[in-house]
C-alpha atoms as a PDB file:
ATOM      1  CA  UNK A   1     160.478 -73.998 -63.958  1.00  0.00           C
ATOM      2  CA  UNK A   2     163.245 -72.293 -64.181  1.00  0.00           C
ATOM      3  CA  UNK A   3     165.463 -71.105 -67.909  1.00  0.00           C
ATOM      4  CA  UNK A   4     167.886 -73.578 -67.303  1.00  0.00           C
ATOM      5  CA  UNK A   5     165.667 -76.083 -67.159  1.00  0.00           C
ATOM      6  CA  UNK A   6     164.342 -77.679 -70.465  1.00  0.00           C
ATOM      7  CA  UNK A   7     160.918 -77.050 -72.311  1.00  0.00           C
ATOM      8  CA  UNK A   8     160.920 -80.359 -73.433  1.00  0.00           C
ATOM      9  CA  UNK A   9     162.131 -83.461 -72.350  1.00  0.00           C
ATOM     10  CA  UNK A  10     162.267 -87.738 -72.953  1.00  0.00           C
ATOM     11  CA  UNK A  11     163.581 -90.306 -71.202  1.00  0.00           C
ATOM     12  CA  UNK A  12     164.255 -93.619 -71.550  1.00  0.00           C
ATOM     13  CA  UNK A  13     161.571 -94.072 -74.276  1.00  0.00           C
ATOM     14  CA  UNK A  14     160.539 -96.938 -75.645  1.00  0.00           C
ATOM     15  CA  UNK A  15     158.649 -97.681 -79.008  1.00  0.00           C
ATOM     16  CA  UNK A  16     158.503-100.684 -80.733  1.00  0.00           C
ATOM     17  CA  UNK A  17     156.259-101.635 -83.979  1.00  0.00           C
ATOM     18  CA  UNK A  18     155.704-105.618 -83.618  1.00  0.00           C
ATOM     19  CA  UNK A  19     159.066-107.148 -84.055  1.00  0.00           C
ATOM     20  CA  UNK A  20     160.914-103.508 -85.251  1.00  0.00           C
ATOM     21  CA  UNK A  21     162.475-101.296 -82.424  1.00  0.00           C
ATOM     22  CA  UNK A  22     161.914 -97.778 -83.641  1.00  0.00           C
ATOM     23  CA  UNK A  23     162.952 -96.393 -79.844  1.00  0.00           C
ATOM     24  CA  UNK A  24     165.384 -98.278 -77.196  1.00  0.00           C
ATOM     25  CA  UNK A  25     165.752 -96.312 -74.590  1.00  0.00           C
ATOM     26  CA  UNK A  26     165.952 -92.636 -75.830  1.00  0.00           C
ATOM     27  CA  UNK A  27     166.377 -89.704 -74.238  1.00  0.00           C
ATOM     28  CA  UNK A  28     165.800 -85.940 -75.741  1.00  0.00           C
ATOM     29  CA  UNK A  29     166.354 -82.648 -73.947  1.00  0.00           C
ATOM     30  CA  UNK A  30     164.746 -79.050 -75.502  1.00  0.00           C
ATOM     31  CA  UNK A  31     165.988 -75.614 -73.782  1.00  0.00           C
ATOM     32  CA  UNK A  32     164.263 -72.331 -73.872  1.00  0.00           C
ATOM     33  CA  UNK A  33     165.613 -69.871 -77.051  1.00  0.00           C
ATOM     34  CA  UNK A  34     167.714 -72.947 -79.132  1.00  0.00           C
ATOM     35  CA  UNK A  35     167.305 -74.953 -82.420  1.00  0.00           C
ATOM     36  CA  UNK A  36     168.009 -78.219 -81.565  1.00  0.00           C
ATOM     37  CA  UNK A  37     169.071 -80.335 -84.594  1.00  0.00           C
ATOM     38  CA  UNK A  38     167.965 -84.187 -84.523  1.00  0.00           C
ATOM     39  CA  UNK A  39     170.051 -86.464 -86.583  1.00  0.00           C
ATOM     40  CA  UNK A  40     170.653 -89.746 -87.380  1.00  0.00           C
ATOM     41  CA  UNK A  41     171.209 -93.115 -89.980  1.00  0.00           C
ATOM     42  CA  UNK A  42     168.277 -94.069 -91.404  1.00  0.00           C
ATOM     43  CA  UNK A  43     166.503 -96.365 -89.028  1.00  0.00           C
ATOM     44  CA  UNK A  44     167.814 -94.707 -86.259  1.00  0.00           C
ATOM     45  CA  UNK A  45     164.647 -93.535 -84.681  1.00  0.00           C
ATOM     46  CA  UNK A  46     164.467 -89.747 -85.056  1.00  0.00           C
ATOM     47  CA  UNK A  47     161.208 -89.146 -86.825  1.00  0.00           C
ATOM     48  CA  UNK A  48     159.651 -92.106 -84.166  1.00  0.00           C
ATOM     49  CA  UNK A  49     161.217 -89.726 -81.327  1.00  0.00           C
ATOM     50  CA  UNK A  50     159.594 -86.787 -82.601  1.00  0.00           C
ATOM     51  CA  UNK A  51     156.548 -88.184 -83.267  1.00  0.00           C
ATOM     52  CA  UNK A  52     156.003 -88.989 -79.779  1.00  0.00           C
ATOM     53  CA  UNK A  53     156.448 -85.127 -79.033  1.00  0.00           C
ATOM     54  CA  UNK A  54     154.324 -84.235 -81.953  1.00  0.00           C
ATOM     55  CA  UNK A  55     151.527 -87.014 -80.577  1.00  0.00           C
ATOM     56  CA  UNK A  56     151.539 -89.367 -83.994  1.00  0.00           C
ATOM     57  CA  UNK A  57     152.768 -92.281 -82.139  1.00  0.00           C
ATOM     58  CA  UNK A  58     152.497 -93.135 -78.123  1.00  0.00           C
ATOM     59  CA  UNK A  59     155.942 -94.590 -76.282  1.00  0.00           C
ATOM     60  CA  UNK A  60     155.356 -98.360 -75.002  1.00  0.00           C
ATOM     61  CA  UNK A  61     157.044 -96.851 -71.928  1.00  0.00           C
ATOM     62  CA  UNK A  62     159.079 -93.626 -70.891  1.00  0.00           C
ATOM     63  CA  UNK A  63     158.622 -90.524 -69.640  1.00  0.00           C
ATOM     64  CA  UNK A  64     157.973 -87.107 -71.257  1.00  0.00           C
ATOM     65  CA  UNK A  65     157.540 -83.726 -69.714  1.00  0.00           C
ATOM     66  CA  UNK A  66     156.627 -79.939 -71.271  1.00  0.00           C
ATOM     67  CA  UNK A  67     157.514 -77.036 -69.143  1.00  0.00           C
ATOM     68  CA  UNK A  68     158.034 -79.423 -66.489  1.00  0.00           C
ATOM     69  CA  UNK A  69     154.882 -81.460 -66.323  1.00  0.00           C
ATOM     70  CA  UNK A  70     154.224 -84.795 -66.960  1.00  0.00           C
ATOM     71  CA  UNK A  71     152.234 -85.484 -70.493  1.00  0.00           C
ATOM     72  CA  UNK A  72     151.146 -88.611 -72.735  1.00  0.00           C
ATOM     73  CA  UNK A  73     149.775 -87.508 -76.115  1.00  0.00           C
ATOM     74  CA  UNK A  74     147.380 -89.560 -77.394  1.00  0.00           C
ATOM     75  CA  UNK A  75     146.646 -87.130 -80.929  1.00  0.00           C
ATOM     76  CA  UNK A  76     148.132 -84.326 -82.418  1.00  0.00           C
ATOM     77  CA  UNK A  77     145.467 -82.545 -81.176  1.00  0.00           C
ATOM     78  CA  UNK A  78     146.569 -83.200 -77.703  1.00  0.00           C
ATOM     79  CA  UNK A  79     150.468 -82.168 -78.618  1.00  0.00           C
ATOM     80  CA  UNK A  80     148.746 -78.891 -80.144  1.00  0.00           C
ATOM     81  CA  UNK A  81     147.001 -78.004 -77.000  1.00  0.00           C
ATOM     82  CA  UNK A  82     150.044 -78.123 -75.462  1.00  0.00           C
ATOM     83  CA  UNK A  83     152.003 -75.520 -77.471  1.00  0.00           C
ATOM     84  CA  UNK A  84     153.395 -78.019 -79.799  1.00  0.00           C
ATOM     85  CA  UNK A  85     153.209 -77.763 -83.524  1.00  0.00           C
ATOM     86  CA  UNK A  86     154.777 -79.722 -85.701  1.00  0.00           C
ATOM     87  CA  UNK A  87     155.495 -79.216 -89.374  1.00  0.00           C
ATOM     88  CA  UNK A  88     156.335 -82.486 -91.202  1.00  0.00           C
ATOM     89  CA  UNK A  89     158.286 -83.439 -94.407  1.00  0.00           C
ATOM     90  CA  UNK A  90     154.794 -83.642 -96.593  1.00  0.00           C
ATOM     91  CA  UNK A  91     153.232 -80.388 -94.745  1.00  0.00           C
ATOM     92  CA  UNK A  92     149.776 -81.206 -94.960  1.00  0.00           C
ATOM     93  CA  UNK A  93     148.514 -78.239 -96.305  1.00  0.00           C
ATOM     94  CA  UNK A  94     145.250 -78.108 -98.932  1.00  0.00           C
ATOM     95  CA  UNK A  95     146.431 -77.282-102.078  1.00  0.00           C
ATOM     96  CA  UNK A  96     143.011 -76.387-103.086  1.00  0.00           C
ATOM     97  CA  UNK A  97     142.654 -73.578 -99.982  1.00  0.00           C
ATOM     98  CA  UNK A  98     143.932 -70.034-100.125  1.00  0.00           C
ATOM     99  CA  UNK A  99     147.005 -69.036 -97.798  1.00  0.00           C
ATOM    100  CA  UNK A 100     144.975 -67.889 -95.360  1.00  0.00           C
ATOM    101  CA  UNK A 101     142.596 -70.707 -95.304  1.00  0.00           C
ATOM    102  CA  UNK A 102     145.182 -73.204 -94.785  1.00  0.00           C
ATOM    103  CA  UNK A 103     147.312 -70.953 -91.865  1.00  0.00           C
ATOM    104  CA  UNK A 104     143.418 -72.042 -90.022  1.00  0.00           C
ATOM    105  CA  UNK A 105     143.253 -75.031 -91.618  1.00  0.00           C
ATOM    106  CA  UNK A 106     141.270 -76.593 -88.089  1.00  0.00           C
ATOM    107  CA  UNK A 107     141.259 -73.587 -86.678  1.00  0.00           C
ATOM    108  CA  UNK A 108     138.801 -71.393 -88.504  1.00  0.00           C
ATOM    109  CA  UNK A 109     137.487 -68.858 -86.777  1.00  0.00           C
ATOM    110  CA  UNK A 110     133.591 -68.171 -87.164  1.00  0.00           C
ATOM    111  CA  UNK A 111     131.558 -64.910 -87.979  1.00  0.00           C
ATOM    112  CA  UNK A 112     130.653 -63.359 -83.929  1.00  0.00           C
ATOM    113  CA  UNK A 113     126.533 -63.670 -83.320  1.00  0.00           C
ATOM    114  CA  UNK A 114     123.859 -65.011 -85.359  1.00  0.00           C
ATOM    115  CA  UNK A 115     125.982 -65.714 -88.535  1.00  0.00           C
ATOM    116  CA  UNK A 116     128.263 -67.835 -86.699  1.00  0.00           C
ATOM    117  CA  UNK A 117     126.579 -69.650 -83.969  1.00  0.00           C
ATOM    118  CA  UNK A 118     123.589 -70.462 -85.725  1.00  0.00           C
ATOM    119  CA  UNK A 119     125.187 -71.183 -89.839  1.00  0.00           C
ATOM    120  CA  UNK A 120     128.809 -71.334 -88.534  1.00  0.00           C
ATOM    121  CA  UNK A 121     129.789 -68.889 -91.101  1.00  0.00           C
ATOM    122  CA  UNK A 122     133.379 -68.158 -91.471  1.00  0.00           C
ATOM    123  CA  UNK A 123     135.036 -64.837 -91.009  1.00  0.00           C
ATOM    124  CA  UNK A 124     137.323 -64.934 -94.004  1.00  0.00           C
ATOM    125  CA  UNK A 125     138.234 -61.126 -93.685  1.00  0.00           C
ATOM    126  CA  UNK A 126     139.912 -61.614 -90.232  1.00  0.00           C
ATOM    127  CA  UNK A 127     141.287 -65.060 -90.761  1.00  0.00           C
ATOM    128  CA  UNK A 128     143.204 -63.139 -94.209  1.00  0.00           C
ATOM    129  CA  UNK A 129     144.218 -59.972 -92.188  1.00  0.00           C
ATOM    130  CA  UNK A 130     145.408 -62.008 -88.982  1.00  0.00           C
ATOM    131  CA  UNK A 131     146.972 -64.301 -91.572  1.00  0.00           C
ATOM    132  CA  UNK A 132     148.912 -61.682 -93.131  1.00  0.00           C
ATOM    133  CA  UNK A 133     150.211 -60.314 -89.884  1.00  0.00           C
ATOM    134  CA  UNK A 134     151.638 -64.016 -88.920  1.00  0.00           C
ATOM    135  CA  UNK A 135     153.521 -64.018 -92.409  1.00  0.00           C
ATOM    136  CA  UNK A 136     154.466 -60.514 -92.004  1.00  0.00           C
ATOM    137  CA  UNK A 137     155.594 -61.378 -88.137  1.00  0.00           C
ATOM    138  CA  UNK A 138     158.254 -63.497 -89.815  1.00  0.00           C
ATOM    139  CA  UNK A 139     159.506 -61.570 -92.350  1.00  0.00           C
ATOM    140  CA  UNK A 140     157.983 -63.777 -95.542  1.00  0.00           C
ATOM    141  CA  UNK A 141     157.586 -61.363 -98.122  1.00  0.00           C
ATOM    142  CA  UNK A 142     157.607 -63.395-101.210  1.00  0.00           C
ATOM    143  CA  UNK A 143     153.752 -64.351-100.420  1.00  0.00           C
ATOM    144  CA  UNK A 144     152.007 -61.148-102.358  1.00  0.00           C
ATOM    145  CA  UNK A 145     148.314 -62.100-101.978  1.00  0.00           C
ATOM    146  CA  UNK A 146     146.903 -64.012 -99.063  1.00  0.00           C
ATOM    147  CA  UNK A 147     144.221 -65.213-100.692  1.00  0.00           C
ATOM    148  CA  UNK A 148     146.480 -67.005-103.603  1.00  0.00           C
ATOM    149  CA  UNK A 149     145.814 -71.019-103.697  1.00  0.00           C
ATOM    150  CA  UNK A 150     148.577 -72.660-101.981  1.00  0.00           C
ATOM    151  CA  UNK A 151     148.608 -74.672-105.394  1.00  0.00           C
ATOM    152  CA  UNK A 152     149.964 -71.982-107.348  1.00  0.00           C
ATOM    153  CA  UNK A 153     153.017 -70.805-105.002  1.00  0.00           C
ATOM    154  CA  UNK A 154     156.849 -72.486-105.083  1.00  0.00           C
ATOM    155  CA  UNK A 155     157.922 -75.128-102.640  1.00  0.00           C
ATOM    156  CA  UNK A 156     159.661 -72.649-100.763  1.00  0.00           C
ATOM    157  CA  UNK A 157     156.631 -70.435 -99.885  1.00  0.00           C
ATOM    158  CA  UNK A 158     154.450 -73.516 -99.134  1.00  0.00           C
ATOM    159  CA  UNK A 159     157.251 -74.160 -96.535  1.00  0.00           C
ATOM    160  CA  UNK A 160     156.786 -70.603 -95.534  1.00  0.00           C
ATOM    161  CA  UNK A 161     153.291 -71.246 -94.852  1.00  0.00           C
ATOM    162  CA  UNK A 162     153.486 -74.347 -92.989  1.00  0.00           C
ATOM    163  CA  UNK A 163     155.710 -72.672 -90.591  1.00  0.00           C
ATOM    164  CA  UNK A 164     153.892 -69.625 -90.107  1.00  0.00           C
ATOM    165  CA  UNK A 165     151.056 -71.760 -88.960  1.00  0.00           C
ATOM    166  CA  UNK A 166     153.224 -73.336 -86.811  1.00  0.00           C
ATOM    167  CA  UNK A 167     154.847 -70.185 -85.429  1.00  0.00           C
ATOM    168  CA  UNK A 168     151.098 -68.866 -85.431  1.00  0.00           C
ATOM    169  CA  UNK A 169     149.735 -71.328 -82.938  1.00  0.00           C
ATOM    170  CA  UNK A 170     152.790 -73.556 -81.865  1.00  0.00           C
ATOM    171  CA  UNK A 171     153.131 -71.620 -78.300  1.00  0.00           C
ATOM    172  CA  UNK A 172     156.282 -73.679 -76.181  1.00  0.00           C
ATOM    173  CA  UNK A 173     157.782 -75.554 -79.526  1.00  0.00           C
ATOM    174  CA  UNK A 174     157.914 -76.301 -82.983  1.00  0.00           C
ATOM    175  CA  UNK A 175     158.981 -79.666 -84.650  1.00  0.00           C
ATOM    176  CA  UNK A 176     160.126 -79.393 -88.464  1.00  0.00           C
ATOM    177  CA  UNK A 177     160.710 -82.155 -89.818  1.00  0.00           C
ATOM    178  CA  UNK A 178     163.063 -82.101 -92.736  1.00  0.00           C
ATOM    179  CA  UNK A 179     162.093 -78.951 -94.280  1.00  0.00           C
ATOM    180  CA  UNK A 180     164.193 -78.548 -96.920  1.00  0.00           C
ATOM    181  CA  UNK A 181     164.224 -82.404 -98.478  1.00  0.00           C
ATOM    182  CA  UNK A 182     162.703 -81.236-101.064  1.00  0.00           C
ATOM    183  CA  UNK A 183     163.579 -77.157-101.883  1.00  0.00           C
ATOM    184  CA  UNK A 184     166.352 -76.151-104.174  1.00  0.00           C
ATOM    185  CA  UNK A 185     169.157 -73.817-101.889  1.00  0.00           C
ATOM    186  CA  UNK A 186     168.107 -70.359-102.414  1.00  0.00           C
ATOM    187  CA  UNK A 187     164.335 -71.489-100.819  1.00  0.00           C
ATOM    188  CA  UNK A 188     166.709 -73.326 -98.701  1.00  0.00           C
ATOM    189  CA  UNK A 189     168.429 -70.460 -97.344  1.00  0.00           C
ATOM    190  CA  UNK A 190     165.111 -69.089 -96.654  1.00  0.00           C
ATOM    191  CA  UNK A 191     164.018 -71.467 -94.438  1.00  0.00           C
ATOM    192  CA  UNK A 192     167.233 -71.760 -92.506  1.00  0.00           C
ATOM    193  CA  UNK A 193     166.222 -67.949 -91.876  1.00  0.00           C
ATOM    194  CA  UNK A 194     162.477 -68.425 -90.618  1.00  0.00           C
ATOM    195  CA  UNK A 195     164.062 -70.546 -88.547  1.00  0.00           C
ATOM    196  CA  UNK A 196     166.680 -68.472 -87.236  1.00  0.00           C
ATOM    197  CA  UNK A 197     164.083 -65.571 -86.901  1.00  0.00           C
ATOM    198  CA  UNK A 198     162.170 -67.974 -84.578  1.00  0.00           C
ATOM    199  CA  UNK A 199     164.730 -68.758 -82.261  1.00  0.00           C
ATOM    200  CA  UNK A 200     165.119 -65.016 -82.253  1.00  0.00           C
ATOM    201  CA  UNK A 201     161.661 -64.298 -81.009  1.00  0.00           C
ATOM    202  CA  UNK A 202     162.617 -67.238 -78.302  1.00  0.00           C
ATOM    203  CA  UNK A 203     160.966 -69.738 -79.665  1.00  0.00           C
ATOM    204  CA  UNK A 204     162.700 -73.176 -79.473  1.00  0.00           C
ATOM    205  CA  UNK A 205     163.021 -75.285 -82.712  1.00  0.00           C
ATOM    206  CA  UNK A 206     163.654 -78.746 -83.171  1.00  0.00           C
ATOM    207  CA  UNK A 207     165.096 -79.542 -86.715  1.00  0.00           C
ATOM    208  CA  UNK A 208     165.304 -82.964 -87.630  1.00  0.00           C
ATOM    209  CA  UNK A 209     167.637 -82.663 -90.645  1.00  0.00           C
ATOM    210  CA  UNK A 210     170.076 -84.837 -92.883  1.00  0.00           C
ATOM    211  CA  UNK A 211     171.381 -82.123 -94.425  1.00  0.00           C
ATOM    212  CA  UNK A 212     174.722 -81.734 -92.395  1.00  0.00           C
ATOM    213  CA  UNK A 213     175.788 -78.467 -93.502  1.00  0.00           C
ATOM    214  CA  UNK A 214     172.423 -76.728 -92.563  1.00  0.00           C
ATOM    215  CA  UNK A 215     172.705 -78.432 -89.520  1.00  0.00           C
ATOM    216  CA  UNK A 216     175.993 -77.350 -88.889  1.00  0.00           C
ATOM    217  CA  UNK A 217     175.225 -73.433 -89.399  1.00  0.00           C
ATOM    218  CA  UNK A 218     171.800 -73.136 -87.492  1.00  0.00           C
ATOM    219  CA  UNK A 219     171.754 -75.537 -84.582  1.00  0.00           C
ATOM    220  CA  UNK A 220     172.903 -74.332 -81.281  1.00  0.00           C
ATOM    221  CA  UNK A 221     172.766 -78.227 -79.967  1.00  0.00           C
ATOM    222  CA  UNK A 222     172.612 -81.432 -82.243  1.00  0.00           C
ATOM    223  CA  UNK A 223     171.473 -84.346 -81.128  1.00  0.00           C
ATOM    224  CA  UNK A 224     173.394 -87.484 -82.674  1.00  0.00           C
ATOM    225  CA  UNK A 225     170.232 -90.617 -82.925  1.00  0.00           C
ATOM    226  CA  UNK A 226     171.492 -94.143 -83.100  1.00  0.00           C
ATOM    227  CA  UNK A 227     169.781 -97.204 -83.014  1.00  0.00           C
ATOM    228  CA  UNK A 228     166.957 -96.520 -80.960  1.00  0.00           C
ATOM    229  CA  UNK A 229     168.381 -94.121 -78.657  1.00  0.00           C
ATOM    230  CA  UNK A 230     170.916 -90.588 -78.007  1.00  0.00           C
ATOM    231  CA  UNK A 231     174.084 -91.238 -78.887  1.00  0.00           C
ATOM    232  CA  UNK A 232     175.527 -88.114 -77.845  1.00  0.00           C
ATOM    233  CA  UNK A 233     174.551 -84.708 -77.838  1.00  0.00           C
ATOM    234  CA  UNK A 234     177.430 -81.736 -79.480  1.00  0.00           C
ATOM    235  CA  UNK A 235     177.658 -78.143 -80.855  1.00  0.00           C
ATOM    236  CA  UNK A 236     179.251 -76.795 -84.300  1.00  0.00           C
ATOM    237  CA  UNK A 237     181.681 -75.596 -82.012  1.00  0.00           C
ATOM    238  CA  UNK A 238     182.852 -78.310 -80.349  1.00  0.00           C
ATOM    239  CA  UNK A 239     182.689 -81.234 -82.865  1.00  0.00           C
ATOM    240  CA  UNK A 240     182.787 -81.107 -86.672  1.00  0.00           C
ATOM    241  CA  UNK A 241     180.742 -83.004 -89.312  1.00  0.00           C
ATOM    242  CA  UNK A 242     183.113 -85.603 -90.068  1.00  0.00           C
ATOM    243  CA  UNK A 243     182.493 -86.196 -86.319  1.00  0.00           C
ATOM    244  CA  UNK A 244     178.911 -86.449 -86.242  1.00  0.00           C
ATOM    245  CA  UNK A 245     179.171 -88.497 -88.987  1.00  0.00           C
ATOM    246  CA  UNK A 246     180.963 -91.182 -87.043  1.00  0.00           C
ATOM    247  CA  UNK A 247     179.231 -90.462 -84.151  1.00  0.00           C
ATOM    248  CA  UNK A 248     176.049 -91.746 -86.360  1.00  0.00           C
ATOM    249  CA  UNK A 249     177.723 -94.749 -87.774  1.00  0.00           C
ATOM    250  CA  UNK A 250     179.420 -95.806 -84.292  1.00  0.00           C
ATOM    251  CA  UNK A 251     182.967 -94.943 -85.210  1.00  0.00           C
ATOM    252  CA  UNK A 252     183.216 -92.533 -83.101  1.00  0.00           C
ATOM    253  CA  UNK A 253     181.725 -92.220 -79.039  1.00  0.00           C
ATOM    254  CA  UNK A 254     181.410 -89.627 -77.149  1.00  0.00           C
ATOM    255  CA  UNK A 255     181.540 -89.293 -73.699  1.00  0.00           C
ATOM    256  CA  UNK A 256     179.479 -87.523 -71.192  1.00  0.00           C
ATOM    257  CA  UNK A 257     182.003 -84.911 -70.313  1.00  0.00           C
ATOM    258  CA  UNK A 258     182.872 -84.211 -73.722  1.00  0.00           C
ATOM    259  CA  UNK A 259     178.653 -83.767 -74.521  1.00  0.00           C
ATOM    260  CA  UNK A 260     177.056 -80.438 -74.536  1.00  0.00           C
ATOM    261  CA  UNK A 261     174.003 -81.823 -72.758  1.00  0.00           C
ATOM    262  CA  UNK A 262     172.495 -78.536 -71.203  1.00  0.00           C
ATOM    263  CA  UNK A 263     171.920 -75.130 -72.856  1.00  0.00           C
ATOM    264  CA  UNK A 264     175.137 -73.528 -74.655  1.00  0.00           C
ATOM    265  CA  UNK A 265     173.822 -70.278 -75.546  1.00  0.00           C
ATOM    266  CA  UNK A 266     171.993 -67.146 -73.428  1.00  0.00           C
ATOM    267  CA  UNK A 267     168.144 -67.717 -72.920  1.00  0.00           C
ATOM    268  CA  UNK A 268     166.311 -65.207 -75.164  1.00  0.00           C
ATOM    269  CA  UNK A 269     163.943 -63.524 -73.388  1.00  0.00           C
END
């Protein structure tokens, strides 16, 4: 596999729920070092496309590749062990848990010898210290104490969390999905920036977003979803938002040659 070639691909997908076509046909295409941006009417079939990726739902038919190999996830679990990690909209984090609790929320890591084979005892003191290090690894410093209850911190900094975890284990790409519905803009802001500090370690993103102006300043590629399937694929640069907008609602088409369907910006290595 080469850097041209993408981390993540779909095609021709097909998902249907009983008489409702979430997926008709889709196709999705995820290079090395970008944030792609998914976007779309309601209805459209974004979130179904992603959660084929993120293994919540399995396509009726289609194919679907990661670093170039052939996969079918059946679980989350089985996206995760392939290097996916996917944040979504409610972020499914334990309010109850500490921050470093829920960063190994699945993934605790036991006490070495007797203590943890035999009683399973947790190590909490390297789960908080390699939990600080993720946060720190991203640049969140508005998280103080790692062993605060996520119940106590803003929405911003649960967002934070979420997408250290996913940054912490998420090892070809991570999925957010719509992660700043519900944050006012200066939390915002700051997860448009965890984001762009991902793509700057070279990880690729996909953002599925209605938020057009976010959209519009972090995605290097934006995928345009309409009924069931990619409408078109273009850059900030070389379409605006009125024209994605119309692109979503069918006023507008675009055509192959004016799509930016491979990678538009250097590999980060």
């Amino acid at each position: 596999m080469s850097d041209t070639d993408p981390i993540l691909s779909g095609r021709d997908l097909v998902k249907t729920f009983g008489p409702v076509v979430g997926l008709n046909g889709a196709d999705i295409d995820l290079y090395p070092g970008e944030v792609l941006a998914v976007i779309g009417d309601n209805g459209a079939g974004k979130s179904t496309l992603i959660k084929c990726f993120s293994g919540a739902h399995e396509p009726d038919s289609g194919a679907m590749k990661v670093a170039g190999q052939p996969v079918l996830f059946r679980s989350t679990h089985d996206a995760r062990e392939a290097g996916i990690e996917t944040v979504f909209q409610t972020l499914a984090v334990s309010p109850a848990l500490d921050i470093a609790a829920n960063l190994y929320l699945g993934r605790e890591i036991r006490k070495e010898g007797f203590l943890g084979q035999v009683f399973r005892t947790l190590d909490k003191k390297r789960m908080r210290a390699e939990a600080g290090r993720h946060l720190q690894d991203l640049g969140i410093g508005t998280v103080q104490n790692i062993t605060q209850a996520v119940e106590t911190l803003s929405g911003g900094q649960r967002q934070a969390v979420a997408v250290a975890r996913a940054a912490a284990f998420g090892s070809r790409v991570i999925i957010l999905d719509e992660p700043t519905a519900a944050l006012g803009v200066r939390e915002s802001a700051r997860v448009l920036q965890l984001i762009d500090d991902l793509r700057g370690r070279g990880m690729p993103v996909i953002l599925i977003s209605h938020d057009m102006p976010q959209v519009f300043e972090v995605a290097d590629r934006i995928h345009v979803q309409r009924l069931g399937k990619r409408a078109a694929v273009i850059t900030p640069q070389s379409h605006t938002m009125n024209d994605a907008v119309a692109i979503m609602t069918g006023a507008l088409e675009v055509d192959e040659a004016e799509q930016a369907l491979g990678p538009v910006r250097p590999v980060v290595g």
